[in-house]
PDB file of N, CA and C in Angstrom:
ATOM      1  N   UNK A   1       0.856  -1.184   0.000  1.00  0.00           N
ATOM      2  CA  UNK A   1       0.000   0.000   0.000  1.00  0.00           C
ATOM      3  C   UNK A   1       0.894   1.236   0.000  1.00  0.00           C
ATOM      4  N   UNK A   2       0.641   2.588  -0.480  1.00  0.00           N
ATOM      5  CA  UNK A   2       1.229   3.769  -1.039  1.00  0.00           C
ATOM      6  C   UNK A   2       1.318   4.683   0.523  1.00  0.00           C
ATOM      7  N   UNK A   3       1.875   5.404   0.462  1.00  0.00           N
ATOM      8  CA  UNK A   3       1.307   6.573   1.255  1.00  0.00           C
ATOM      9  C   UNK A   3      -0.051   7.366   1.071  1.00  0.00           C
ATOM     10  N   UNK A   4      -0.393   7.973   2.054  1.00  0.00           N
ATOM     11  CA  UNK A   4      -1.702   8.603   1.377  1.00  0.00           C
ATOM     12  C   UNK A   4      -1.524  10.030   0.728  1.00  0.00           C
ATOM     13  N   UNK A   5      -0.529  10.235   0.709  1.00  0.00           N
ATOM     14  CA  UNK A   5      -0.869  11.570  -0.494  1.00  0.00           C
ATOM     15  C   UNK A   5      -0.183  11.049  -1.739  1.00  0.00           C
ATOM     16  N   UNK A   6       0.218   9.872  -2.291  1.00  0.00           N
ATOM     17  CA  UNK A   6       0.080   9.212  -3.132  1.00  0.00           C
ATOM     18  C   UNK A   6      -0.811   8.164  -3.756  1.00  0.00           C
ATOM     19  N   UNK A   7      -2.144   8.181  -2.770  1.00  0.00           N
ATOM     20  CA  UNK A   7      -3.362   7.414  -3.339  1.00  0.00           C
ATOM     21  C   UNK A   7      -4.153   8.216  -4.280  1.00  0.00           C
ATOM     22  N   UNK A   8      -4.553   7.299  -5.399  1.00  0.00           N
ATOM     23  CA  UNK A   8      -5.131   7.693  -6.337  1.00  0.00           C
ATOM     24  C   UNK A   8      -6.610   7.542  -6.167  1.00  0.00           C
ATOM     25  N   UNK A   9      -7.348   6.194  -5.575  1.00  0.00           N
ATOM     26  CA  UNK A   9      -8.190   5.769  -5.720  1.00  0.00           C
ATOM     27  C   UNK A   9      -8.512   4.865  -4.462  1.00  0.00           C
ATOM     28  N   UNK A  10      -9.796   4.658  -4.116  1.00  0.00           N
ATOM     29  CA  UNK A  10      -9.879   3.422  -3.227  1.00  0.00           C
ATOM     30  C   UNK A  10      -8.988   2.042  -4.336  1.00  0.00           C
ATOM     31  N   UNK A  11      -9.067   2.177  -5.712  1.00  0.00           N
ATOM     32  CA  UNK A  11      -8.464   0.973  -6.054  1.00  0.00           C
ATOM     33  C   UNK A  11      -6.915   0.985  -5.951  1.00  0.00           C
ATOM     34  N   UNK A  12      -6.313   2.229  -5.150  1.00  0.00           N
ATOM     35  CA  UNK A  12      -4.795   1.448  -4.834  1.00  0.00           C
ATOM     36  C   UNK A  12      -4.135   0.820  -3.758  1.00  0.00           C
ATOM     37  N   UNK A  13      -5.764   0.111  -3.231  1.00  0.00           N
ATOM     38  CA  UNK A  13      -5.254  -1.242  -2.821  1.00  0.00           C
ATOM     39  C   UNK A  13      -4.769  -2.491  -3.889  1.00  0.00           C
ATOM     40  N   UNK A  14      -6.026  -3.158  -4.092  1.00  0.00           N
ATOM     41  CA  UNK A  14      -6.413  -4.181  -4.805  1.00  0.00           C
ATOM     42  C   UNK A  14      -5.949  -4.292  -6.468  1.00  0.00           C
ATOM     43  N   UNK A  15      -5.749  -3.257  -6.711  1.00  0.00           N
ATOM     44  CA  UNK A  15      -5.253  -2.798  -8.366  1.00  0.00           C
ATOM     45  C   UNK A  15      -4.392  -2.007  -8.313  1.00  0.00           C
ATOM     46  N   UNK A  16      -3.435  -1.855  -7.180  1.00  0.00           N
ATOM     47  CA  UNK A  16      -2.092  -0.540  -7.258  1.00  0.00           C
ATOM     48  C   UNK A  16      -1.194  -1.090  -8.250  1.00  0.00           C
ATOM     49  N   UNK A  17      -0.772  -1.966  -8.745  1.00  0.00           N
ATOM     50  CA  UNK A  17      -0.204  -2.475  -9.672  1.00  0.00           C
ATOM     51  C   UNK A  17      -0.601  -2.227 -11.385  1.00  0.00           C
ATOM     52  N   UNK A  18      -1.467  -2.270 -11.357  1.00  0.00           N
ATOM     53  CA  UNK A  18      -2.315  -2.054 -12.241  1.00  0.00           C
ATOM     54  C   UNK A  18      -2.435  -0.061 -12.622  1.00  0.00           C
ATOM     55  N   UNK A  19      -2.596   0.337 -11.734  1.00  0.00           N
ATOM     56  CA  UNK A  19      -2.757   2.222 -11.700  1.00  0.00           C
ATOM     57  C   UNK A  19      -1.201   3.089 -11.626  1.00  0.00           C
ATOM     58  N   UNK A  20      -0.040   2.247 -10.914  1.00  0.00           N
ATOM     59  CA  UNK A  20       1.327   2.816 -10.833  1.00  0.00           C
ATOM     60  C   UNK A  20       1.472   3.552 -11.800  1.00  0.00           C
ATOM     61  N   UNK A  21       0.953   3.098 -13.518  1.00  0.00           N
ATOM     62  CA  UNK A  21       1.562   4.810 -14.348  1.00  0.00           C
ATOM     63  C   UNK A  21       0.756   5.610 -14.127  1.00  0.00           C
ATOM     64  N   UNK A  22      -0.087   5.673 -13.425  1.00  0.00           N
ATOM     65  CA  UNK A  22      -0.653   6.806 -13.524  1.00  0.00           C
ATOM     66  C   UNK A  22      -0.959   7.464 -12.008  1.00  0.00           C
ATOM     67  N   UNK A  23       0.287   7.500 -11.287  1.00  0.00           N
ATOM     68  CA  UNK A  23       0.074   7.449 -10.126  1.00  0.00           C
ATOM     69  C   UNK A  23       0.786   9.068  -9.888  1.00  0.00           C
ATOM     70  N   UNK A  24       1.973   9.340 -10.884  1.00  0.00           N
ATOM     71  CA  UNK A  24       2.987  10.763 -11.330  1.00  0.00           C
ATOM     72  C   UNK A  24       1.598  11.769 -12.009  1.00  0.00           C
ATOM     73  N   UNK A  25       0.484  11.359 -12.631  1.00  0.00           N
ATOM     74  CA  UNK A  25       0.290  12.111 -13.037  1.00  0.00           C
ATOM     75  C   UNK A  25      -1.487  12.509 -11.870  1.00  0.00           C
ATOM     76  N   UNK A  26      -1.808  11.705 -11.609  1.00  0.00           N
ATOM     77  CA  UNK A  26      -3.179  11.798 -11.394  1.00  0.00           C
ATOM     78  C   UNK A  26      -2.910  12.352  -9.192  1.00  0.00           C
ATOM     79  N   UNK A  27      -2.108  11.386  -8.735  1.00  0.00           N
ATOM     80  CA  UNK A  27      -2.221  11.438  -7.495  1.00  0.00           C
ATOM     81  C   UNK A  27      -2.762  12.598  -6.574  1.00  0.00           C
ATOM     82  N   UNK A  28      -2.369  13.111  -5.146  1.00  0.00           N
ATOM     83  CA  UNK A  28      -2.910  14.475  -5.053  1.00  0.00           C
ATOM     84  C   UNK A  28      -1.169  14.885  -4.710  1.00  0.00           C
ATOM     85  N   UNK A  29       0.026  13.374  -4.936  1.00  0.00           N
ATOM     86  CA  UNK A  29       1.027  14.127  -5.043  1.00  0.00           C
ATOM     87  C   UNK A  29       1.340  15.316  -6.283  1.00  0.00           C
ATOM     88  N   UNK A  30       0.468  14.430  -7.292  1.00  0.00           N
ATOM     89  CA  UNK A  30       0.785  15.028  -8.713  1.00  0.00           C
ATOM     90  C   UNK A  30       0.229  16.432  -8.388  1.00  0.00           C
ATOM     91  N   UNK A  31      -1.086  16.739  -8.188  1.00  0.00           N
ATOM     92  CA  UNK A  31      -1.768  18.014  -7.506  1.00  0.00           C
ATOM     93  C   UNK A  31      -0.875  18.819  -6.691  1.00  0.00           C
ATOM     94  N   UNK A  32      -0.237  18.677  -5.813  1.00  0.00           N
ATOM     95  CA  UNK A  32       0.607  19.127  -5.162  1.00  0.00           C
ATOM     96  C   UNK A  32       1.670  20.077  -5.962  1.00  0.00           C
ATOM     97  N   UNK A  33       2.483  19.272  -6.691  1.00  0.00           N
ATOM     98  CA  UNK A  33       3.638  19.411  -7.230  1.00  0.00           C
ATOM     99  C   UNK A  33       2.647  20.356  -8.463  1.00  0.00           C
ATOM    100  N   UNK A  34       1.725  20.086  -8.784  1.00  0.00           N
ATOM    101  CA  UNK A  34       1.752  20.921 -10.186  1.00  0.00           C
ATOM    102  C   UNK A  34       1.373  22.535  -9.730  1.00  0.00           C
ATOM    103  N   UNK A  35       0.882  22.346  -8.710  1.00  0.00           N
ATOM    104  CA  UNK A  35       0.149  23.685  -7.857  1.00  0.00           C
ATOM    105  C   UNK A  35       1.592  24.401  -7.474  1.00  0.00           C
ATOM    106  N   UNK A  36       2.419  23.749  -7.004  1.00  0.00           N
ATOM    107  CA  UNK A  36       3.709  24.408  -6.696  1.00  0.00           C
ATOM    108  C   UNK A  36       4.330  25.104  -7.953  1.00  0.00           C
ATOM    109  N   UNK A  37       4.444  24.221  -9.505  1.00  0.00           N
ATOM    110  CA  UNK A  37       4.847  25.159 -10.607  1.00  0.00           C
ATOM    111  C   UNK A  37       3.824  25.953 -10.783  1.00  0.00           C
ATOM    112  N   UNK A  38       2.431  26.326 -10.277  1.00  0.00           N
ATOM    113  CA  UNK A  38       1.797  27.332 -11.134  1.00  0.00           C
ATOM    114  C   UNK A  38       2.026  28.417 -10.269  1.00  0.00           C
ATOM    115  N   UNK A  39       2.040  28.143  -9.210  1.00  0.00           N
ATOM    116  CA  UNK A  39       2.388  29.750  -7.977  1.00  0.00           C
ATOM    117  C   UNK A  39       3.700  30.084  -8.029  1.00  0.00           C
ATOM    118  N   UNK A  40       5.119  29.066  -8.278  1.00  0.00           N
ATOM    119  CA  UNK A  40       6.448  29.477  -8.663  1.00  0.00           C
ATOM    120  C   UNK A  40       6.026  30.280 -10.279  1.00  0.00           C
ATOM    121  N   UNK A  41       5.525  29.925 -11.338  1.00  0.00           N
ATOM    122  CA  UNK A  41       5.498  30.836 -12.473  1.00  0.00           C
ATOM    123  C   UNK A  41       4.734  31.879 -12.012  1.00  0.00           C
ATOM    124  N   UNK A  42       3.470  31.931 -11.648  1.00  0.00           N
ATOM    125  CA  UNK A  42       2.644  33.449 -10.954  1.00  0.00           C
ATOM    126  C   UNK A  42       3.954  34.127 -10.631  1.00  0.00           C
ATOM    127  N   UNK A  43       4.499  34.005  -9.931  1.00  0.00           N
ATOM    128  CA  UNK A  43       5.512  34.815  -8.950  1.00  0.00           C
ATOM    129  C   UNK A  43       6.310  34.906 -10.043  1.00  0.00           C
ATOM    130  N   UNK A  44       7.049  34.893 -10.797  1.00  0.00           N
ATOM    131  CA  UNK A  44       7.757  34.754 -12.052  1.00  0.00           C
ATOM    132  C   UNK A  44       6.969  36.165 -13.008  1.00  0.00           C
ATOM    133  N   UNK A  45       5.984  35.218 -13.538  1.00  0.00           N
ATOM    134  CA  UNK A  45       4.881  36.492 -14.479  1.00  0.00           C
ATOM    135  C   UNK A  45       5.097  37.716 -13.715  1.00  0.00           C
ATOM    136  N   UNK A  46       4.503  37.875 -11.712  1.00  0.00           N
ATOM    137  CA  UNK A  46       4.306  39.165 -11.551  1.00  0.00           C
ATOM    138  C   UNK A  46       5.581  39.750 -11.914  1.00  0.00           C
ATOM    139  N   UNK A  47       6.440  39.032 -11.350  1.00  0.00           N
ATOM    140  CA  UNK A  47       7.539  39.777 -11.645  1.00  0.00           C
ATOM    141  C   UNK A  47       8.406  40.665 -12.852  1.00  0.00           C
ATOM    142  N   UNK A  48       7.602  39.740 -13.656  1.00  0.00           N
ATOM    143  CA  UNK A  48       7.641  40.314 -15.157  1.00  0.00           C
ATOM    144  C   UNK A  48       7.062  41.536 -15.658  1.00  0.00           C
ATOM    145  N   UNK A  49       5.615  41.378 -14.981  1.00  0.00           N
ATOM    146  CA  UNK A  49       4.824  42.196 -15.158  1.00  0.00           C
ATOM    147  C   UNK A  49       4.966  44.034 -14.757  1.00  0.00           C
ATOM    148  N   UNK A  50       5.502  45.091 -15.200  1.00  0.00           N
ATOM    149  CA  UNK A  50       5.657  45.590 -14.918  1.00  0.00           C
ATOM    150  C   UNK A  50       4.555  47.298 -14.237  1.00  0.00           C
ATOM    151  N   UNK A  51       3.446  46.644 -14.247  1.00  0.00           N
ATOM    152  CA  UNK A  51       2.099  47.139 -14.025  1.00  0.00           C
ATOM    153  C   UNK A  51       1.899  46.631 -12.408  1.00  0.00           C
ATOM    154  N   UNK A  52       2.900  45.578 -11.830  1.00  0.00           N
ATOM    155  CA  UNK A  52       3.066  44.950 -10.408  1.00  0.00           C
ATOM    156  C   UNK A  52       3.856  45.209  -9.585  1.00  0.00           C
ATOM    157  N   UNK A  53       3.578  46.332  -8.767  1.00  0.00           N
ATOM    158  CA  UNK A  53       4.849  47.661  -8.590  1.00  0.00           C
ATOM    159  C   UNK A  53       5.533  46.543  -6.870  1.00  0.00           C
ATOM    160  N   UNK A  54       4.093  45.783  -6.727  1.00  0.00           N
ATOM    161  CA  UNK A  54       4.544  44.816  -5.406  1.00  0.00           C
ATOM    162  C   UNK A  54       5.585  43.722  -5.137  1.00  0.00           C
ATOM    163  N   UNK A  55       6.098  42.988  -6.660  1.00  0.00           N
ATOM    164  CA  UNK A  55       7.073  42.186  -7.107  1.00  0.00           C
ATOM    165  C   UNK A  55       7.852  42.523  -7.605  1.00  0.00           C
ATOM    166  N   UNK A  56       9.279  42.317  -7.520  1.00  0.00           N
ATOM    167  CA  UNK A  56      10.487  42.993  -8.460  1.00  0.00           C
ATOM    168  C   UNK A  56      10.880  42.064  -9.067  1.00  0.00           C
ATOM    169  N   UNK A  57      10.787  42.391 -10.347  1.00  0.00           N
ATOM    170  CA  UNK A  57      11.301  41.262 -11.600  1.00  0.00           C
ATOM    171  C   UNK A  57      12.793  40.469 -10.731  1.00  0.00           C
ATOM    172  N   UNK A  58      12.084  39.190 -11.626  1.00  0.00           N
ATOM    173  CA  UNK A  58      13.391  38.254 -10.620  1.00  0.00           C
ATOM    174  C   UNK A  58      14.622  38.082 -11.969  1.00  0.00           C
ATOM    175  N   UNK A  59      15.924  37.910 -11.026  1.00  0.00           N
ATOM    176  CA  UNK A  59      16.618  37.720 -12.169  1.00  0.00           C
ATOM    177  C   UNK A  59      16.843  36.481 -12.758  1.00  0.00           C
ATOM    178  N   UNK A  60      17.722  35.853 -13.671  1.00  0.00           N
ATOM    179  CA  UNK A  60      17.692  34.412 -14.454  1.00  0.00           C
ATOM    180  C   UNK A  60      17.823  33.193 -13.036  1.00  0.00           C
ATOM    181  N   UNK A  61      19.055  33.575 -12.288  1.00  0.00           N
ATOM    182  CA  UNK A  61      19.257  33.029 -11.091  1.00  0.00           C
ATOM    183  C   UNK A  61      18.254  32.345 -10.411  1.00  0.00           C
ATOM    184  N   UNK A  62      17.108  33.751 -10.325  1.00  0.00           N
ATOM    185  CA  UNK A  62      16.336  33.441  -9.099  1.00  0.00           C
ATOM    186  C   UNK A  62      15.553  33.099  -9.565  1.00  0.00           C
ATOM    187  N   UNK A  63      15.136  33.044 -10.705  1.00  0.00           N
ATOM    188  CA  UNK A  63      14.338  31.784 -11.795  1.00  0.00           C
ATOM    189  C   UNK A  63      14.488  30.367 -11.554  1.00  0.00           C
ATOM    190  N   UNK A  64      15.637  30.635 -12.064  1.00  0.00           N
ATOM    191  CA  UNK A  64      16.375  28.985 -11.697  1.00  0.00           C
ATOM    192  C   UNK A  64      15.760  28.143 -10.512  1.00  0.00           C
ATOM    193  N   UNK A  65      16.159  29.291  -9.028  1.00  0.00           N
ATOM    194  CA  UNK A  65      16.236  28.900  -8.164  1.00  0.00           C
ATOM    195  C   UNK A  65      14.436  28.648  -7.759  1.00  0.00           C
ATOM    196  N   UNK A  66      13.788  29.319  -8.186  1.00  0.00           N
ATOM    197  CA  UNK A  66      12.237  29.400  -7.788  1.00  0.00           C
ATOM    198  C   UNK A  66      12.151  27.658  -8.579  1.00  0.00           C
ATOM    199  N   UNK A  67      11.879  27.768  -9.598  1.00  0.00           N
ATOM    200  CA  UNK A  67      11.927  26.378 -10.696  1.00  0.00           C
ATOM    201  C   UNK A  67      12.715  25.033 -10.286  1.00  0.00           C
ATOM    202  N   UNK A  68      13.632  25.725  -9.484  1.00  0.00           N
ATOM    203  CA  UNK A  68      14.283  24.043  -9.136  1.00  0.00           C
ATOM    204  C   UNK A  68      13.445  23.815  -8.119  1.00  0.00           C
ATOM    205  N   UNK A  69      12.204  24.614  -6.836  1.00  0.00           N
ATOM    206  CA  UNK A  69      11.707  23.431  -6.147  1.00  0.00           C
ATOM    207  C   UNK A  69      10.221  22.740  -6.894  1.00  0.00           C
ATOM    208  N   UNK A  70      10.212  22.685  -7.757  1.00  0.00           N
ATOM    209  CA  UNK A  70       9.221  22.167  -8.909  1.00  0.00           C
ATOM    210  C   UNK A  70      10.261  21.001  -9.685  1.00  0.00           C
ATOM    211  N   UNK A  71      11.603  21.295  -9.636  1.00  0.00           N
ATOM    212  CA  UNK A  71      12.478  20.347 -10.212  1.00  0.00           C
ATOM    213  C   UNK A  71      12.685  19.011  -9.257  1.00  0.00           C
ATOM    214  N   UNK A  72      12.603  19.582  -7.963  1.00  0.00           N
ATOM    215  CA  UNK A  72      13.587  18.793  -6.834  1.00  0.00           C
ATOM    216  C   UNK A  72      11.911  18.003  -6.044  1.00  0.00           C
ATOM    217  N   UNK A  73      11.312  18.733  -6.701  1.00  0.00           N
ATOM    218  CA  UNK A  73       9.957  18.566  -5.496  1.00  0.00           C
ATOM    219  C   UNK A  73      10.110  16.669  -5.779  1.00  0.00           C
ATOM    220  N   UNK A  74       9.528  16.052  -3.889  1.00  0.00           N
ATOM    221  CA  UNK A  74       9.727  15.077  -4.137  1.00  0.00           C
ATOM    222  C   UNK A  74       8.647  14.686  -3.261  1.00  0.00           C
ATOM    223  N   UNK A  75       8.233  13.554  -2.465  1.00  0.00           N
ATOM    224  CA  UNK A  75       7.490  12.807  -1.290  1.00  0.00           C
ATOM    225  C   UNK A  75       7.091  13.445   0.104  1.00  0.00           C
ATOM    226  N   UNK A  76       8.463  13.882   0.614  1.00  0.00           N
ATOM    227  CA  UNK A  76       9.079  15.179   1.529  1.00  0.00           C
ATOM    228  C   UNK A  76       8.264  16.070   1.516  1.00  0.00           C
ATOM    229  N   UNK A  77       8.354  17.025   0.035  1.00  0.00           N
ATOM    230  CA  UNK A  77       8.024  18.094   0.005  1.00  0.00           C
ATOM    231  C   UNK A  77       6.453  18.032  -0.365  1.00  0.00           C
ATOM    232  N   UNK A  78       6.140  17.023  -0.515  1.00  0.00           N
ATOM    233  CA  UNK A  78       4.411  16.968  -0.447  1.00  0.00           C
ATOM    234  C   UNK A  78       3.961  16.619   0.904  1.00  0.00           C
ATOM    235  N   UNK A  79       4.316  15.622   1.790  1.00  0.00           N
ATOM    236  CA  UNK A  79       4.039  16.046   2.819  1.00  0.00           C
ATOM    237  C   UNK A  79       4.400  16.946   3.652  1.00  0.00           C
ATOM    238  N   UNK A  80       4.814  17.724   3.280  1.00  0.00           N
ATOM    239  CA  UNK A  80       5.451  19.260   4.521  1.00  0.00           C
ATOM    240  C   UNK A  80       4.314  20.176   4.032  1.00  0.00           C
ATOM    241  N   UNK A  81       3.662  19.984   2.670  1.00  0.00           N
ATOM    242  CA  UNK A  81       2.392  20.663   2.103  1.00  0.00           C
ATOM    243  C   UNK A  81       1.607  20.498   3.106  1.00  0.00           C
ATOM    244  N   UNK A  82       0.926  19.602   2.811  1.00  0.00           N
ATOM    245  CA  UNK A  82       0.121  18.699   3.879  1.00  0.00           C
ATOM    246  C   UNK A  82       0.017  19.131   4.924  1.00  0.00           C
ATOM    247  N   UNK A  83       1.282  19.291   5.694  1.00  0.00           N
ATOM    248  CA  UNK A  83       1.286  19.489   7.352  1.00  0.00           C
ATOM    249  C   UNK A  83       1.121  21.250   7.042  1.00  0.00           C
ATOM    250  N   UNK A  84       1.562  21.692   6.864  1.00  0.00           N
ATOM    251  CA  UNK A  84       1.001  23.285   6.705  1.00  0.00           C
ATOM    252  C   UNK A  84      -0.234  23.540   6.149  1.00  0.00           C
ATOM    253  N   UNK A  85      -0.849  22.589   5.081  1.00  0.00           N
ATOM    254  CA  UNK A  85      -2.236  22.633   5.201  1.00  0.00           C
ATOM    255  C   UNK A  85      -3.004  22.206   6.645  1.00  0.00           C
ATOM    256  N   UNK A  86      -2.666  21.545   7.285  1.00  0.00           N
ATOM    257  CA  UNK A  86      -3.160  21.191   8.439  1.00  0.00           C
ATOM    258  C   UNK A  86      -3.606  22.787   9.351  1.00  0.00           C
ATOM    259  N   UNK A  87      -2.420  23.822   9.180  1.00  0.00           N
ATOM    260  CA  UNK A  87      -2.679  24.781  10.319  1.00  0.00           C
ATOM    261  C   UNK A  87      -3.540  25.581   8.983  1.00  0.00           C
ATOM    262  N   UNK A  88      -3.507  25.551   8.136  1.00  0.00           N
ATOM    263  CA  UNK A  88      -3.677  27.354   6.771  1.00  0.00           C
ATOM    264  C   UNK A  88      -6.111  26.269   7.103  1.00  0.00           C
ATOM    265  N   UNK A  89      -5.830  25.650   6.962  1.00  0.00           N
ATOM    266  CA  UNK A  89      -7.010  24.591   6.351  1.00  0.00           C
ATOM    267  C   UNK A  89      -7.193  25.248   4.667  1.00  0.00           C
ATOM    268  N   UNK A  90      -6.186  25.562   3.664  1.00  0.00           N
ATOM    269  CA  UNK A  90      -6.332  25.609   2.997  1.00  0.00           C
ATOM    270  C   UNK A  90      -5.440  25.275   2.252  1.00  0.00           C
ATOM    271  N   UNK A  91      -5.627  24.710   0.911  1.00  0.00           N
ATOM    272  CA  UNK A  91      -4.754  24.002  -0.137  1.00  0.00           C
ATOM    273  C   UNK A  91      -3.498  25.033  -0.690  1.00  0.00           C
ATOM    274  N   UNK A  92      -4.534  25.805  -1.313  1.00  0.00           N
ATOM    275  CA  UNK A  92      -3.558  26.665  -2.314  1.00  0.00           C
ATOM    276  C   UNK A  92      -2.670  27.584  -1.052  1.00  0.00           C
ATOM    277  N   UNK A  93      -3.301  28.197  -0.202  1.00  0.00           N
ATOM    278  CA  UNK A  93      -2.160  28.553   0.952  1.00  0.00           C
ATOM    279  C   UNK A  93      -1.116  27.957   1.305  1.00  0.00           C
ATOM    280  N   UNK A  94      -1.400  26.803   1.552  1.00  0.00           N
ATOM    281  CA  UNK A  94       0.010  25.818   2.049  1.00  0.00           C
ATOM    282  C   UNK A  94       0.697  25.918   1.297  1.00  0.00           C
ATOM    283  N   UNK A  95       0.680  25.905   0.058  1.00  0.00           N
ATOM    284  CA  UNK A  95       1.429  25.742  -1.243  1.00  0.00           C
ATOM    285  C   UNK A  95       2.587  27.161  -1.383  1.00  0.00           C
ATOM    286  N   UNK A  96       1.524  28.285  -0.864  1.00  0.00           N
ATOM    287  CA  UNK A  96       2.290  29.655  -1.093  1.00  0.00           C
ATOM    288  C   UNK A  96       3.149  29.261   0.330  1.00  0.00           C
ATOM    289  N   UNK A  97       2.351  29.156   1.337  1.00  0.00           N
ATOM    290  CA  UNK A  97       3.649  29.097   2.691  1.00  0.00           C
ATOM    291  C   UNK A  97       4.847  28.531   2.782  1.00  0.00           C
ATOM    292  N   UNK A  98       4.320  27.150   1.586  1.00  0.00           N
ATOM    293  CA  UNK A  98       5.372  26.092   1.794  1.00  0.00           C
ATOM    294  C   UNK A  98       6.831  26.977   0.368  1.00  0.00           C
ATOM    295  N   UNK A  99       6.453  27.105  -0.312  1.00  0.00           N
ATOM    296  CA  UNK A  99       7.316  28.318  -1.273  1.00  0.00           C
ATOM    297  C   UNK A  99       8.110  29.762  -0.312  1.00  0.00           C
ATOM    298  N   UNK A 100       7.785  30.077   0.233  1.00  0.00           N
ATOM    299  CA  UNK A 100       7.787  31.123   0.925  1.00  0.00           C
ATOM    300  C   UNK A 100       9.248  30.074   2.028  1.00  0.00           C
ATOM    301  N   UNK A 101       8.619  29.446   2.701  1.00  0.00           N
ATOM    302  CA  UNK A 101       9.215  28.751   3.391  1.00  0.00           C
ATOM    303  C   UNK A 101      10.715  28.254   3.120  1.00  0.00           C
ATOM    304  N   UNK A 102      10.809  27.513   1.313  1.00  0.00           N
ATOM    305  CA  UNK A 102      11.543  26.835   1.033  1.00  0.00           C
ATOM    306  C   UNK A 102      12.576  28.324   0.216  1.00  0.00           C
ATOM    307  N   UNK A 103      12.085  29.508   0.186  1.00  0.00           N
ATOM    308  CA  UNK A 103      12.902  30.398  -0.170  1.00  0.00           C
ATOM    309  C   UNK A 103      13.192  31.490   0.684  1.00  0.00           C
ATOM    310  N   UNK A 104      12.753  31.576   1.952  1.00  0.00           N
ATOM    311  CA  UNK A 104      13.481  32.455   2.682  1.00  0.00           C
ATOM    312  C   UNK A 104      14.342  32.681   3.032  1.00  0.00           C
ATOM    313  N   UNK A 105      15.314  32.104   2.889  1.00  0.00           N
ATOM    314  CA  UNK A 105      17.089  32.662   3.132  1.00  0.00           C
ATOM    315  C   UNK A 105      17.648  32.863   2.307  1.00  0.00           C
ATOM    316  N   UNK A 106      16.691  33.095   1.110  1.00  0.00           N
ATOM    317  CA  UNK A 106      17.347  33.132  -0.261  1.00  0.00           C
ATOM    318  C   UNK A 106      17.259  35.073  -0.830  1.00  0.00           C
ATOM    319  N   UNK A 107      17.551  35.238  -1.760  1.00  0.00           N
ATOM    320  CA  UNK A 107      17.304  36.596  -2.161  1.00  0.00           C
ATOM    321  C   UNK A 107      15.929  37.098  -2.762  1.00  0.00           C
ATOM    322  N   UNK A 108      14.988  35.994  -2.537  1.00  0.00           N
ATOM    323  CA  UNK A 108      13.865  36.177  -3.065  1.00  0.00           C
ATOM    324  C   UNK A 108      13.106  36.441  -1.364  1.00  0.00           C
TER     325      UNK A 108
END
């Protein structure tokens, strides 16, 4: 049996063998991780955006560096979601806290 933020279905008991490819794309790990690249690009765009006097365009670096935890994101970093969803009781929050979190000692 999987972890549970890698269950897809009540069938990944009895048929987890059977669902494994589609476990990267469908899971609520997959949810997780894809929610993390769309708020790392938001933050990217505002920054671009120069009508967004609240974000300062990031440089190639800090591109990089925003994009690699969408690169690196792994098991870990979906459950540390999770547990900060626990205090936010909200999804897409955790997601910004947990970003916020994983770049604060950084120049961003």
């Amino acid at each position: 049996m999987t972890d549970p933020v890698r269950r897809l279905t009540p069938l990944d008991g009895r048929y987890e063998r059977q669902i494994e490819p589609l476990r990267d794309a469908f899971s609520e790990y997959a949810l997780i991780r894809e929610r993390v690249r769309v708020e790392v690009e938001w933050l990217i765009a505002m920054g671009d955006e120069p009508a967004i006097a609240d974000v300062r365009p990031l440089t190639d670096d800090e591109k990089r560096l925003a994009r690699g935890l969408v690169d690196g994101f792994d098991e870990t970093a979906a459950l540390r979601v999770k547990a900060i969803e626990r205090t936010t009781n909200h999804d897409v929050k955790a997601v910004e806290y947990f970003i916020k979190e994983r770049l604060k000692d950084t120049s961003l």
